[in-house]
C-alpha atoms as a PDB file:
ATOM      1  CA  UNK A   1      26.952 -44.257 -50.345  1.00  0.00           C
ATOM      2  CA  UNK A   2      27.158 -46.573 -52.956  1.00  0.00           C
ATOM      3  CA  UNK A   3      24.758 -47.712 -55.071  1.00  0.00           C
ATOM      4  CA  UNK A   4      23.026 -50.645 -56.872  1.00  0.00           C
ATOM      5  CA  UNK A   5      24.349 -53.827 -55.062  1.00  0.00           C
ATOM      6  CA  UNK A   6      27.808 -52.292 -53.956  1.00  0.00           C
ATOM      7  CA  UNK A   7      26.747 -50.879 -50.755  1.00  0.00           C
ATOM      8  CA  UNK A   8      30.329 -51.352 -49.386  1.00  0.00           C
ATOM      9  CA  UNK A   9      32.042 -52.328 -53.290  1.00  0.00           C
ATOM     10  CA  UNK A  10      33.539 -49.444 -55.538  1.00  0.00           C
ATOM     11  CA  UNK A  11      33.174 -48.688 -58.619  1.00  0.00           C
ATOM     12  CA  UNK A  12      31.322 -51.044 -60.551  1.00  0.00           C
ATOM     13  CA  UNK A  13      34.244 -51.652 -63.234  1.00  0.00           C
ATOM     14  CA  UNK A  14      32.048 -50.890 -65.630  1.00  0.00           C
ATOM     15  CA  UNK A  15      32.835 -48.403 -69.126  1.00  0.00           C
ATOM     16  CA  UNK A  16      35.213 -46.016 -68.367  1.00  0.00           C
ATOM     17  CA  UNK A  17      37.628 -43.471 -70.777  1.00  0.00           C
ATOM     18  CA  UNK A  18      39.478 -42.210 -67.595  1.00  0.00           C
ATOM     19  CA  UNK A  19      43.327 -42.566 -67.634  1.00  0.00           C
ATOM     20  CA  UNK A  20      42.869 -44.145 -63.942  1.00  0.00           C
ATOM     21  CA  UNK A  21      40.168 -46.640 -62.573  1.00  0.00           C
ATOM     22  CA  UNK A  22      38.820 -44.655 -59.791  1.00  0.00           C
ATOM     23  CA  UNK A  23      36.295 -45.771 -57.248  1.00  0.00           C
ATOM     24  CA  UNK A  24      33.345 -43.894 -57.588  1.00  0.00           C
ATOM     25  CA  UNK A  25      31.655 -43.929 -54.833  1.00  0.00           C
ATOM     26  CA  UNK A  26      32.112 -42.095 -51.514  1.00  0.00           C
ATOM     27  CA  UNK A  27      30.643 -44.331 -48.915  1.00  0.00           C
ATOM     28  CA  UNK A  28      33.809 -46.578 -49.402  1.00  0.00           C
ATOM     29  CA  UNK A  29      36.226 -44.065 -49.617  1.00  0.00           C
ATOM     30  CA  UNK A  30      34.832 -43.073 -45.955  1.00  0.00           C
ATOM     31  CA  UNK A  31      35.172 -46.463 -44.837  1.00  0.00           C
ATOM     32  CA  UNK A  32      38.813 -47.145 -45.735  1.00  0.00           C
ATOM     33  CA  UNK A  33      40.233 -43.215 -44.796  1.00  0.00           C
ATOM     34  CA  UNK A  34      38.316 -42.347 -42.258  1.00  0.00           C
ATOM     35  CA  UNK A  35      39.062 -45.217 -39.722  1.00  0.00           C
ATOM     36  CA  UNK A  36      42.868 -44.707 -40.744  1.00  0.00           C
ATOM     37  CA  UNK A  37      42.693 -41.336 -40.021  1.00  0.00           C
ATOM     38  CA  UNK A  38      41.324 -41.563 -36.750  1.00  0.00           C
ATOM     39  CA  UNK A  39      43.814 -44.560 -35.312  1.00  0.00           C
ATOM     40  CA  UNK A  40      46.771 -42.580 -36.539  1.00  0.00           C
ATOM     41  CA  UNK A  41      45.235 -39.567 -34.762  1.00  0.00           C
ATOM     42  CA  UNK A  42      44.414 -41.616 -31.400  1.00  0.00           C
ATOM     43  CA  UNK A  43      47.841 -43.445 -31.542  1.00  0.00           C
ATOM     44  CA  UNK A  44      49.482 -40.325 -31.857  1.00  0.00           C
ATOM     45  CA  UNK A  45      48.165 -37.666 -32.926  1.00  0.00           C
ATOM     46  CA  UNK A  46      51.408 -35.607 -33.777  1.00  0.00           C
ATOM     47  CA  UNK A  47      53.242 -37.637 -35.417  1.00  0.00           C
ATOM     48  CA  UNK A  48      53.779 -38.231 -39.403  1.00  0.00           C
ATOM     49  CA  UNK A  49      56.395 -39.994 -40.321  1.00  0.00           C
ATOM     50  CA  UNK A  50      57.721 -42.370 -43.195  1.00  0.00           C
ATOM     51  CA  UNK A  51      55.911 -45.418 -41.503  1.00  0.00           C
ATOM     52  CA  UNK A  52      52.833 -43.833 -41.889  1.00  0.00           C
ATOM     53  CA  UNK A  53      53.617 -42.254 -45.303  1.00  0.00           C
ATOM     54  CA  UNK A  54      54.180 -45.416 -46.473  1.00  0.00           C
ATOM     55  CA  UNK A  55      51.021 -47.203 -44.420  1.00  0.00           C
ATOM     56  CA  UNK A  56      48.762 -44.596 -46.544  1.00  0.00           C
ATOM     57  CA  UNK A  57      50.200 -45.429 -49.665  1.00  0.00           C
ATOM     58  CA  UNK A  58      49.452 -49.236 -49.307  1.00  0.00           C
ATOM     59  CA  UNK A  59      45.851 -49.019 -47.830  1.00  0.00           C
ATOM     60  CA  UNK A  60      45.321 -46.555 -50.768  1.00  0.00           C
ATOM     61  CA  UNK A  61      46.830 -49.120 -53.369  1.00  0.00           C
ATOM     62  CA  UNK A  62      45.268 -51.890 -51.741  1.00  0.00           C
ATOM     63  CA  UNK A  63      42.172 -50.329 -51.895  1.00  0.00           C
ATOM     64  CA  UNK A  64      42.249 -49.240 -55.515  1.00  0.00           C
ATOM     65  CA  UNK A  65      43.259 -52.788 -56.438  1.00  0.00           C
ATOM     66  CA  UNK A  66      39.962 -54.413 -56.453  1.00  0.00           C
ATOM     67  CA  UNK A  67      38.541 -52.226 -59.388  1.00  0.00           C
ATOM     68  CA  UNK A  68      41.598 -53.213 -62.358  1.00  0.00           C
ATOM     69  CA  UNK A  69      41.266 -56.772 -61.282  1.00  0.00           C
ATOM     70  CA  UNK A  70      37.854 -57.044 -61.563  1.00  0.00           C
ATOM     71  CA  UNK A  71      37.457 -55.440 -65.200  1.00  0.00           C
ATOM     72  CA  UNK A  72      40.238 -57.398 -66.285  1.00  0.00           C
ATOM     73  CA  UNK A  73      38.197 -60.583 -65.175  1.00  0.00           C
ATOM     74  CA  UNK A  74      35.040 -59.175 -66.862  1.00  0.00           C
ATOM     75  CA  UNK A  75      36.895 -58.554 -69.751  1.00  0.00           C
ATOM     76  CA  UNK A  76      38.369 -62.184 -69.782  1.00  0.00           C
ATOM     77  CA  UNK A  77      34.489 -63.538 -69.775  1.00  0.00           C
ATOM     78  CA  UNK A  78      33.320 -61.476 -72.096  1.00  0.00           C
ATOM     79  CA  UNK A  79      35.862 -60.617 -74.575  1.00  0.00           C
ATOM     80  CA  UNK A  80      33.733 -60.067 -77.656  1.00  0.00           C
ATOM     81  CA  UNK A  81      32.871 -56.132 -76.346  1.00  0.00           C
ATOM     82  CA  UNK A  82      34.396 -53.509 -78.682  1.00  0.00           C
ATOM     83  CA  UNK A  83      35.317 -51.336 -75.616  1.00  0.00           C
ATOM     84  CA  UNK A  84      37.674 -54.155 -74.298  1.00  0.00           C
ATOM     85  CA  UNK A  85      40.998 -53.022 -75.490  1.00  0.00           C
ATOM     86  CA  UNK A  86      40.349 -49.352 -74.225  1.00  0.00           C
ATOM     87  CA  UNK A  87      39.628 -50.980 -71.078  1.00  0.00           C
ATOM     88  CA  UNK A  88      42.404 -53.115 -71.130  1.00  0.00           C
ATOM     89  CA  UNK A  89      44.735 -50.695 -71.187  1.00  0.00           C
ATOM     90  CA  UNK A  90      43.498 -48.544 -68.530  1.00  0.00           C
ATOM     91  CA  UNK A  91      42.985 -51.866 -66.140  1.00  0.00           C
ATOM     92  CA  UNK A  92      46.723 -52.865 -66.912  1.00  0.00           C
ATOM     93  CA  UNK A  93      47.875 -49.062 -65.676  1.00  0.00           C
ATOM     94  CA  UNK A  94      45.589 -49.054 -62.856  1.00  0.00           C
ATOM     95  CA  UNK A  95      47.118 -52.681 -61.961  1.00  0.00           C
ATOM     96  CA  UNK A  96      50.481 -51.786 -62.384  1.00  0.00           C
ATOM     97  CA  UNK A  97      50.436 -48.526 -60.298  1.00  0.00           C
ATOM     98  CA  UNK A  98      48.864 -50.529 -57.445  1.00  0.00           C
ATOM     99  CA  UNK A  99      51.334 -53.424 -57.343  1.00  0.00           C
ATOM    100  CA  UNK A 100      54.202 -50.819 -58.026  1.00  0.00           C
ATOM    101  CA  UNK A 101      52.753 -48.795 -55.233  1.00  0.00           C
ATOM    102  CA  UNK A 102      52.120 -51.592 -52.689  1.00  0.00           C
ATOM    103  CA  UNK A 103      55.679 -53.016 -53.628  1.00  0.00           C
ATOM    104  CA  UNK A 104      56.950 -49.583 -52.821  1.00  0.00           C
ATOM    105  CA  UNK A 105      55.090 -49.312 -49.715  1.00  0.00           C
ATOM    106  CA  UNK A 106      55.632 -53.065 -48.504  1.00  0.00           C
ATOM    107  CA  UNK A 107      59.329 -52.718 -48.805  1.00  0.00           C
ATOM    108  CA  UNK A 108      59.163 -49.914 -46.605  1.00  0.00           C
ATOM    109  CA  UNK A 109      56.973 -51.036 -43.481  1.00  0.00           C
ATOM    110  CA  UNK A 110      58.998 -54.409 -43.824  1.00  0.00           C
ATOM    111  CA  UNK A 111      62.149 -52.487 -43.020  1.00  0.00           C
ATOM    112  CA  UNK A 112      60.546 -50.385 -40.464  1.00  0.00           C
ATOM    113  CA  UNK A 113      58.220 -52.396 -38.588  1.00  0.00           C
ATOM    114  CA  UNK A 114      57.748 -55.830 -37.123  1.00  0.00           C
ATOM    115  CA  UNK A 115      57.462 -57.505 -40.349  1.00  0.00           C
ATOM    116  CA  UNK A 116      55.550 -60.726 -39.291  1.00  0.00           C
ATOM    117  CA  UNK A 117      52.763 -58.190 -38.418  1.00  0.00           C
ATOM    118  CA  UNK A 118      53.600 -56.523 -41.681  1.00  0.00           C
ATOM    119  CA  UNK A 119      53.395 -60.079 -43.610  1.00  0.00           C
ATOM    120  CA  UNK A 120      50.172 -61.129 -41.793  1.00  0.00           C
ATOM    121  CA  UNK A 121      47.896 -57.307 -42.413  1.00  0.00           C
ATOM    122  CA  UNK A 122      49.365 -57.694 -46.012  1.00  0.00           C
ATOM    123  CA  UNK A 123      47.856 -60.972 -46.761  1.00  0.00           C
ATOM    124  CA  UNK A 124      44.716 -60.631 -45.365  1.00  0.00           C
ATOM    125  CA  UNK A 125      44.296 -57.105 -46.950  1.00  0.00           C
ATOM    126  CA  UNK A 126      44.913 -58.981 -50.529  1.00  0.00           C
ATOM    127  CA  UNK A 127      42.850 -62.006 -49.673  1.00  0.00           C
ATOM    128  CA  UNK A 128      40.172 -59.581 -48.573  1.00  0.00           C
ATOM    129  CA  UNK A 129      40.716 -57.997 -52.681  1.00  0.00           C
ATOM    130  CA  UNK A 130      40.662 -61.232 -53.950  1.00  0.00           C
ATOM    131  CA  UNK A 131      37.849 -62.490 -52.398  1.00  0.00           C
ATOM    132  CA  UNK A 132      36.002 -59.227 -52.858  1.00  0.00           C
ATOM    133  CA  UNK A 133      36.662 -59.580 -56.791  1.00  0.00           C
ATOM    134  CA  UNK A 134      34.959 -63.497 -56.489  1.00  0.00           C
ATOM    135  CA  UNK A 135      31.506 -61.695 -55.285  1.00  0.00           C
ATOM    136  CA  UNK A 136      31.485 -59.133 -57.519  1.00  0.00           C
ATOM    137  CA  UNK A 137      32.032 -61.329 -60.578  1.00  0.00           C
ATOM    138  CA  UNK A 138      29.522 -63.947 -58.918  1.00  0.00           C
ATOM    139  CA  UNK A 139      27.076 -60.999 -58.070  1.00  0.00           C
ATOM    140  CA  UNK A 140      26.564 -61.602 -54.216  1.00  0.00           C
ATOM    141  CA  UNK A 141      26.688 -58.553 -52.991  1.00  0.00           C
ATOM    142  CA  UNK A 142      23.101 -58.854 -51.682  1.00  0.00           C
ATOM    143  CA  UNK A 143      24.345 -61.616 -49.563  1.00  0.00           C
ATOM    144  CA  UNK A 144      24.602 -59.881 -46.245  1.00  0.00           C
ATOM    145  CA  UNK A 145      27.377 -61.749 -45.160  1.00  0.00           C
ATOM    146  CA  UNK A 146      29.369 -60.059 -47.897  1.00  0.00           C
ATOM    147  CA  UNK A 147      28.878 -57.048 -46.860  1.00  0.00           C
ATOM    148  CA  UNK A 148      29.840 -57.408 -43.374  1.00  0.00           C
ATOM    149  CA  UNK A 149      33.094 -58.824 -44.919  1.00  0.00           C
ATOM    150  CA  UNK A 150      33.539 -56.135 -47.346  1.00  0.00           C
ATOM    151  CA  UNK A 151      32.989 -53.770 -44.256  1.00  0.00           C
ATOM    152  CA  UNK A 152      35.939 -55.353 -41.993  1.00  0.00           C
ATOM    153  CA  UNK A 153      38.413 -55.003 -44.980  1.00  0.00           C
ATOM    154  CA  UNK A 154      37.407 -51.641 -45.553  1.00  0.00           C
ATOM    155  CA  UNK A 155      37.540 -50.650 -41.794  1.00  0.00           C
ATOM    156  CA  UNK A 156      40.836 -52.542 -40.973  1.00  0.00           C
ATOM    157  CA  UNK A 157      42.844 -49.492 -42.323  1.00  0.00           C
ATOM    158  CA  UNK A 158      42.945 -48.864 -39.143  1.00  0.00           C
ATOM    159  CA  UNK A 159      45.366 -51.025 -38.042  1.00  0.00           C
ATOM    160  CA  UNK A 160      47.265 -50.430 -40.446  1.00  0.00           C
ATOM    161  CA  UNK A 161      47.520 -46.523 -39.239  1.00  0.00           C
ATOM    162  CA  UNK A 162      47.963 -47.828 -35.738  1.00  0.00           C
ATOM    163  CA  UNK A 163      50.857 -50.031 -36.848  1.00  0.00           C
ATOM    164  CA  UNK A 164      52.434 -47.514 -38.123  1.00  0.00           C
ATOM    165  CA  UNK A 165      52.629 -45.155 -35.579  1.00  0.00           C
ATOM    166  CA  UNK A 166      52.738 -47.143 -32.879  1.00  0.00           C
ATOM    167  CA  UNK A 167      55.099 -49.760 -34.213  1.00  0.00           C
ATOM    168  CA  UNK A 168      52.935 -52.505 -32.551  1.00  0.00           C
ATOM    169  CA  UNK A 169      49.163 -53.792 -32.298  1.00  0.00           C
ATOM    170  CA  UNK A 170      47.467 -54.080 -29.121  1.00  0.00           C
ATOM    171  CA  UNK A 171      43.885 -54.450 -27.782  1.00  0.00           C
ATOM    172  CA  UNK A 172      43.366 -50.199 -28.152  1.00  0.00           C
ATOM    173  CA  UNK A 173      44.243 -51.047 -32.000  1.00  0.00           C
ATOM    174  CA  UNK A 174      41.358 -53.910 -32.608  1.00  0.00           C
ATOM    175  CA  UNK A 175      38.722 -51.772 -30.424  1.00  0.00           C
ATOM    176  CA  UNK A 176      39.299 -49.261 -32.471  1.00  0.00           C
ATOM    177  CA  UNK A 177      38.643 -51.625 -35.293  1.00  0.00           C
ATOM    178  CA  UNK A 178      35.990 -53.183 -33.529  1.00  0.00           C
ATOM    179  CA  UNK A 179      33.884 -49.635 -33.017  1.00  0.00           C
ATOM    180  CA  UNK A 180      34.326 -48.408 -36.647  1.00  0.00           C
ATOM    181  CA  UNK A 181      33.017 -51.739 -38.415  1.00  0.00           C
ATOM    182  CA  UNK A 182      30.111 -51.958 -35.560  1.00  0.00           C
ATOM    183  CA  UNK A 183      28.912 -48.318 -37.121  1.00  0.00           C
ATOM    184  CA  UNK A 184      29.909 -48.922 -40.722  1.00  0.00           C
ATOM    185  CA  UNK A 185      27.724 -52.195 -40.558  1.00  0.00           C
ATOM    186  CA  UNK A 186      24.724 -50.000 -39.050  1.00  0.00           C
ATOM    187  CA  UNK A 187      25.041 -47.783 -41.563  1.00  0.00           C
ATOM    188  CA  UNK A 188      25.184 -50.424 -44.440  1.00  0.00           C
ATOM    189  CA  UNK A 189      22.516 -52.469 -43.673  1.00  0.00           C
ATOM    190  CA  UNK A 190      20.351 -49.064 -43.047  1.00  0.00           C
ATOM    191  CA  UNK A 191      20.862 -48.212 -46.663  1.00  0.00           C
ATOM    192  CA  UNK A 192      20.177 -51.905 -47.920  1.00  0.00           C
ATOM    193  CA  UNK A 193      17.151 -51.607 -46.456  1.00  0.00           C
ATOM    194  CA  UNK A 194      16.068 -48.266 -48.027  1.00  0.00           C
ATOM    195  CA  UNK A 195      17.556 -50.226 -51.564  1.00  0.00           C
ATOM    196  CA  UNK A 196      15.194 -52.658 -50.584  1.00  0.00           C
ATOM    197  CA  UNK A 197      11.937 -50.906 -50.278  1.00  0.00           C
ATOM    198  CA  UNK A 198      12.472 -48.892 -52.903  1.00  0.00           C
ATOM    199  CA  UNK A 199      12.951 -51.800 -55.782  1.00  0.00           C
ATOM    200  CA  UNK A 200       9.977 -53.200 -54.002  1.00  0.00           C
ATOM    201  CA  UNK A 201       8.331 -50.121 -54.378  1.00  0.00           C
ATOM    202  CA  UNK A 202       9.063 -50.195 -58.444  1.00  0.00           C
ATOM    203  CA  UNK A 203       8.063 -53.536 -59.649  1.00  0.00           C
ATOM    204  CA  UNK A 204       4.731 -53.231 -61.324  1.00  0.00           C
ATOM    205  CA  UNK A 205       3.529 -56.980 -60.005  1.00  0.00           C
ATOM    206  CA  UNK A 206       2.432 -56.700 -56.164  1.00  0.00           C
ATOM    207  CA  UNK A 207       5.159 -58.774 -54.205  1.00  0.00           C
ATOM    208  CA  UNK A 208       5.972 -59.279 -50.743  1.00  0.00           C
ATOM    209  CA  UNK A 209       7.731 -56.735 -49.584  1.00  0.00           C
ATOM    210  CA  UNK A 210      11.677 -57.959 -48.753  1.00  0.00           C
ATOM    211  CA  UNK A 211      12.666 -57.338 -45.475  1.00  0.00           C
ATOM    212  CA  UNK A 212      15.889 -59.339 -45.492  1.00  0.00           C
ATOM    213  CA  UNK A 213      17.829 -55.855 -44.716  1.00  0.00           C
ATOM    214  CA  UNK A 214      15.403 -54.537 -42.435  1.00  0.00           C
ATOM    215  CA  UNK A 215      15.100 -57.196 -39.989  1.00  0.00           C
ATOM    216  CA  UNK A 216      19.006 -57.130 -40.584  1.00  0.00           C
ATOM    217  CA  UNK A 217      19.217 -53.720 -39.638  1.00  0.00           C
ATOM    218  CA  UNK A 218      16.838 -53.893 -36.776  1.00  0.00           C
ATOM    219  CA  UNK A 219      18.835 -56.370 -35.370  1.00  0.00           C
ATOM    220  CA  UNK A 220      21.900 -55.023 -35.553  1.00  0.00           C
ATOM    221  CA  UNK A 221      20.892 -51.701 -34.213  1.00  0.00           C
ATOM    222  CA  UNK A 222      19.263 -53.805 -31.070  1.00  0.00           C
ATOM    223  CA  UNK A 223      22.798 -56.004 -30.679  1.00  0.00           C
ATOM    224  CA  UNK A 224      25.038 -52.960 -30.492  1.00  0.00           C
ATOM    225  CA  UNK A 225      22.822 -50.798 -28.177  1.00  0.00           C
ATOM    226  CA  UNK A 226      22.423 -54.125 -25.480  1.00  0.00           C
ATOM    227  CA  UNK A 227      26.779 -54.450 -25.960  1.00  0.00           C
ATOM    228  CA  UNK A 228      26.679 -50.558 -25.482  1.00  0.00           C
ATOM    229  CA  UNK A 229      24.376 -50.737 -22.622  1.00  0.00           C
ATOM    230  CA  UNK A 230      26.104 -53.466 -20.934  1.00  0.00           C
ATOM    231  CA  UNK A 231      29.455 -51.232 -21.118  1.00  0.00           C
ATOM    232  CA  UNK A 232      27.724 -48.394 -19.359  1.00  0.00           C
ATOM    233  CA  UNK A 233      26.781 -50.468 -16.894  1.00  0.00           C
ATOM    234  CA  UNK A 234      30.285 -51.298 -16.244  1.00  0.00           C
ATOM    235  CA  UNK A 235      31.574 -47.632 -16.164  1.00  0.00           C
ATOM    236  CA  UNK A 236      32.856 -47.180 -19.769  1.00  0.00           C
ATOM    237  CA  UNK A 237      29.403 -44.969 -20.656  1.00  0.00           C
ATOM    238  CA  UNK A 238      31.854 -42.470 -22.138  1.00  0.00           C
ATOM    239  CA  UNK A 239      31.845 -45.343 -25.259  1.00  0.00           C
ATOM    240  CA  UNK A 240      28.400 -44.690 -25.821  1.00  0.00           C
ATOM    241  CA  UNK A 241      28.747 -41.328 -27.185  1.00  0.00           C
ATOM    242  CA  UNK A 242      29.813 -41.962 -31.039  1.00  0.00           C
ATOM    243  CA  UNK A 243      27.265 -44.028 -31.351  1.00  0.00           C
ATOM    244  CA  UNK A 244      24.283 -41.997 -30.419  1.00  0.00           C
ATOM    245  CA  UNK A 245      23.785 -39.415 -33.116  1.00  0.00           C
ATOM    246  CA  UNK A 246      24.524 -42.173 -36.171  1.00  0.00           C
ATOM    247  CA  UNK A 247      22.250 -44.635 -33.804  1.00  0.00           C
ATOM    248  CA  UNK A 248      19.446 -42.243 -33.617  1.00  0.00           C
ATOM    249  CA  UNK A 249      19.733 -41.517 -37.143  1.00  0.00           C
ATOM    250  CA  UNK A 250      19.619 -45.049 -38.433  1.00  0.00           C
ATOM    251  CA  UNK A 251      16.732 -45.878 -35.640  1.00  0.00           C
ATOM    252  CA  UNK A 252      14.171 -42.894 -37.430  1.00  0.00           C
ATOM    253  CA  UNK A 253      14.994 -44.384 -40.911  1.00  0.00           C
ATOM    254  CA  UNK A 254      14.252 -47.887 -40.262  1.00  0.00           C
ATOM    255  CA  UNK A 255      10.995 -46.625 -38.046  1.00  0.00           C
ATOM    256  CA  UNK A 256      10.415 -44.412 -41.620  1.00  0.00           C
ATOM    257  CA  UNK A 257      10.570 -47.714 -43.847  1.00  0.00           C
ATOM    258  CA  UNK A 258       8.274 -49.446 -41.721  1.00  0.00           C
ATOM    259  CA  UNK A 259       5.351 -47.545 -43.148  1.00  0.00           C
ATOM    260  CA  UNK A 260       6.885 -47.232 -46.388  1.00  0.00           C
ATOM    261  CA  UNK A 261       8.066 -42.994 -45.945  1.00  0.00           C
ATOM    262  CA  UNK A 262      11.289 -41.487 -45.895  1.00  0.00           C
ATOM    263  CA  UNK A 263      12.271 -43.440 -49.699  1.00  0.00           C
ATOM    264  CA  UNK A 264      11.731 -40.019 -51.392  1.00  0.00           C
ATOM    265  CA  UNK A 265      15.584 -39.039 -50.520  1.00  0.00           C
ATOM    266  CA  UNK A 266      17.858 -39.807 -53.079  1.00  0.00           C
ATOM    267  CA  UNK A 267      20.746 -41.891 -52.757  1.00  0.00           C
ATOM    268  CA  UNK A 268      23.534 -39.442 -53.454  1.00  0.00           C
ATOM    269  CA  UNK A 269      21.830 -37.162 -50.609  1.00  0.00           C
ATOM    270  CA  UNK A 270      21.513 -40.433 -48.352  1.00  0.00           C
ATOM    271  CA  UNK A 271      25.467 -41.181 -49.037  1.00  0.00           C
ATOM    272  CA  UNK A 272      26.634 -37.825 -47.815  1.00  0.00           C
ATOM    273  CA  UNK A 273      24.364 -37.620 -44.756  1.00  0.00           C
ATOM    274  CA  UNK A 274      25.613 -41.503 -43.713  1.00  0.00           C
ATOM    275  CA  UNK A 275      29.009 -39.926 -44.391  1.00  0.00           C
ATOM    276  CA  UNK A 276      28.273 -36.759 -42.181  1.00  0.00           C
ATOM    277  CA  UNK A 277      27.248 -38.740 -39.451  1.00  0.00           C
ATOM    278  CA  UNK A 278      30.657 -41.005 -39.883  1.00  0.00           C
ATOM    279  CA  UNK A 279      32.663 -37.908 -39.660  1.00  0.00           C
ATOM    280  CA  UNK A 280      31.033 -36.927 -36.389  1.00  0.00           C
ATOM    281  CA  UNK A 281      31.368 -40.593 -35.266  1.00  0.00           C
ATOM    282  CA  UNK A 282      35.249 -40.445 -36.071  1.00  0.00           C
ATOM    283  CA  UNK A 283      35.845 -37.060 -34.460  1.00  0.00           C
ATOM    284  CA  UNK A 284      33.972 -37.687 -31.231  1.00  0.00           C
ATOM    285  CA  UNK A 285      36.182 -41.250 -31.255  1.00  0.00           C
ATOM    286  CA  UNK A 286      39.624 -39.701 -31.486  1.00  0.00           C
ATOM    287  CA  UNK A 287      38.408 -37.030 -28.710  1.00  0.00           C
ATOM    288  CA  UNK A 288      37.043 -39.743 -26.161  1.00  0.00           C
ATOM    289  CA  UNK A 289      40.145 -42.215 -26.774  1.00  0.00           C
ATOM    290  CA  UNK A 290      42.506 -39.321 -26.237  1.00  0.00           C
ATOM    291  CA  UNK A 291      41.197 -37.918 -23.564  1.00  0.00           C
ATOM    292  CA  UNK A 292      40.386 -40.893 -21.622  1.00  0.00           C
ATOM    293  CA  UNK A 293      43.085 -43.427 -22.625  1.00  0.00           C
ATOM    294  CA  UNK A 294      45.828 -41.652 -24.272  1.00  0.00           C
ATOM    295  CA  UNK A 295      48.074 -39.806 -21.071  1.00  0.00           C
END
């Protein structure tokens, strides 16, 4: 998972002498692939075709957009920093093989797929960039309301995969949507919370200990337990399932925090347990959908 203050960001656009601006951290490459994996493999598992080709080469480029424009902004405030025209050049490449490769992809699912649907996931996935760029630059990433935002961009990949495959949206498309950012939001605010205790835990002058992310978290783990209770209760307890293992987890960190244990872990071994758990979330999603919806 990501660090610092971009839980559900990429890379912070910082330095770099790569030939490509990369994201560098997993938890958001999870959250953009892993839903589009699973909605092309519960719309059809089967089938790959140049649809979905080309739907995987825009969330990718989409995805990868946010880091170029973002160091080019930095670079336009700051432009006194010797690195800059290194950097320059590498943001200009990164931007260009983006744009080239959404213009690519675009031209594509406009000519093979409803392209007011097309139009519409296109200009809310760039908004989503654009606005993403504005709070990094503005450094609001604590702001939880950010992340949740940051989480339904990442997570609406999905429809994108569905679209493509399926040629159309529908309500199986935007509950798949709907499941995946419910968890991805659990698991984000979790590991806000854990940021937040340990920076507490760091400053030399006692403080109040923030709890912003842990009531947060708390809350959101209660919300989506009553919703998932409230489905059992109606006969879809098969739903319940994903959720329990990444629920349980999340429930024995936050009851960790409370007395201050569990902070010992290091990020980079937190990140790849939260994305363990997502890949047994995923996998236990395309089996129940399939099996129970898919003939």
């Amino acid at each position: 998972m990501p660090k610092g203050d971009a839980i559900t960001s990429h890379s912070s656009a910082g330095p770099s002498r790569s030939w490509l601006l990369l994201p560098r951290e997993h938890g958001a490459w999870g959250m953009v692939s892993l839903p589009f994996l699973a909605a092309a493999a519960i719309a059809d598992g089967n089938q790959f075709s140049l649809p979905v080709a080309a739907a995987s080469l825009a969330v990718l480029s989409a995805f990868l957009l946010r880091d170029p424009l973002l160091l080019l902004r930095r670079i336009r405030r700051d432009p006194g920093r010797l690195e800059n025209s290194l950097q320059r050049v590498i943001a200009w490449r990164s931007l260009l093989l983006c744009l080239g490769g959404l213009a690519v992809s675009g031209t594509i699912l406009l000519l093979t797929l409803p392209p007011v649907v097309v139009l519409g996931l296109g200009a809310a996935g760039i908004g989503l960039v654009i606005v993403s760029v504005q709070i990094a630059v503005e450094r609001i990433q604590r702001e939880i309301s950010s992340q949740m935002l940051s989480v339904a961009g990442l997570t609406g990949s999905c429809l994108v995969a569905y679209l493509a495959v399926r040629g159309r949206l529908d309500w199986l498309a935007f509950a798949i949507w709907t499941m995946s950012a419910a968890h991805s939001v659990g698991s984000v605010l979790v590991v806000r919370a854990r940021l937040e205790r340990i920076v507490s835990q760091r400053r030399s002058a006692p403080e109040p200990v923030p709890t912003r992310f842990y009531r947060s978290a708390i809350a959101w783990q209660a919300a989506l337990a009553s919703l998932l209770a409230v489905l059992a209760l109606t006969g879809h307890a098969w739903l319940l399932l994903p959720f329990l293992l990444p629920g349980a987890l999340h429930v024995w960190e936050l009851w960790q925090f409370r007395f201050g244990e569990g902070l010992q872990l290091s990020m980079h071994r937190v990140g790849w347990l939260q994305l363990a758990t997502s890949l047994l979330f995923y996998s236990l999603l395309v089996f129940l959908f399939r099996s129970h919806l898919i003939p």
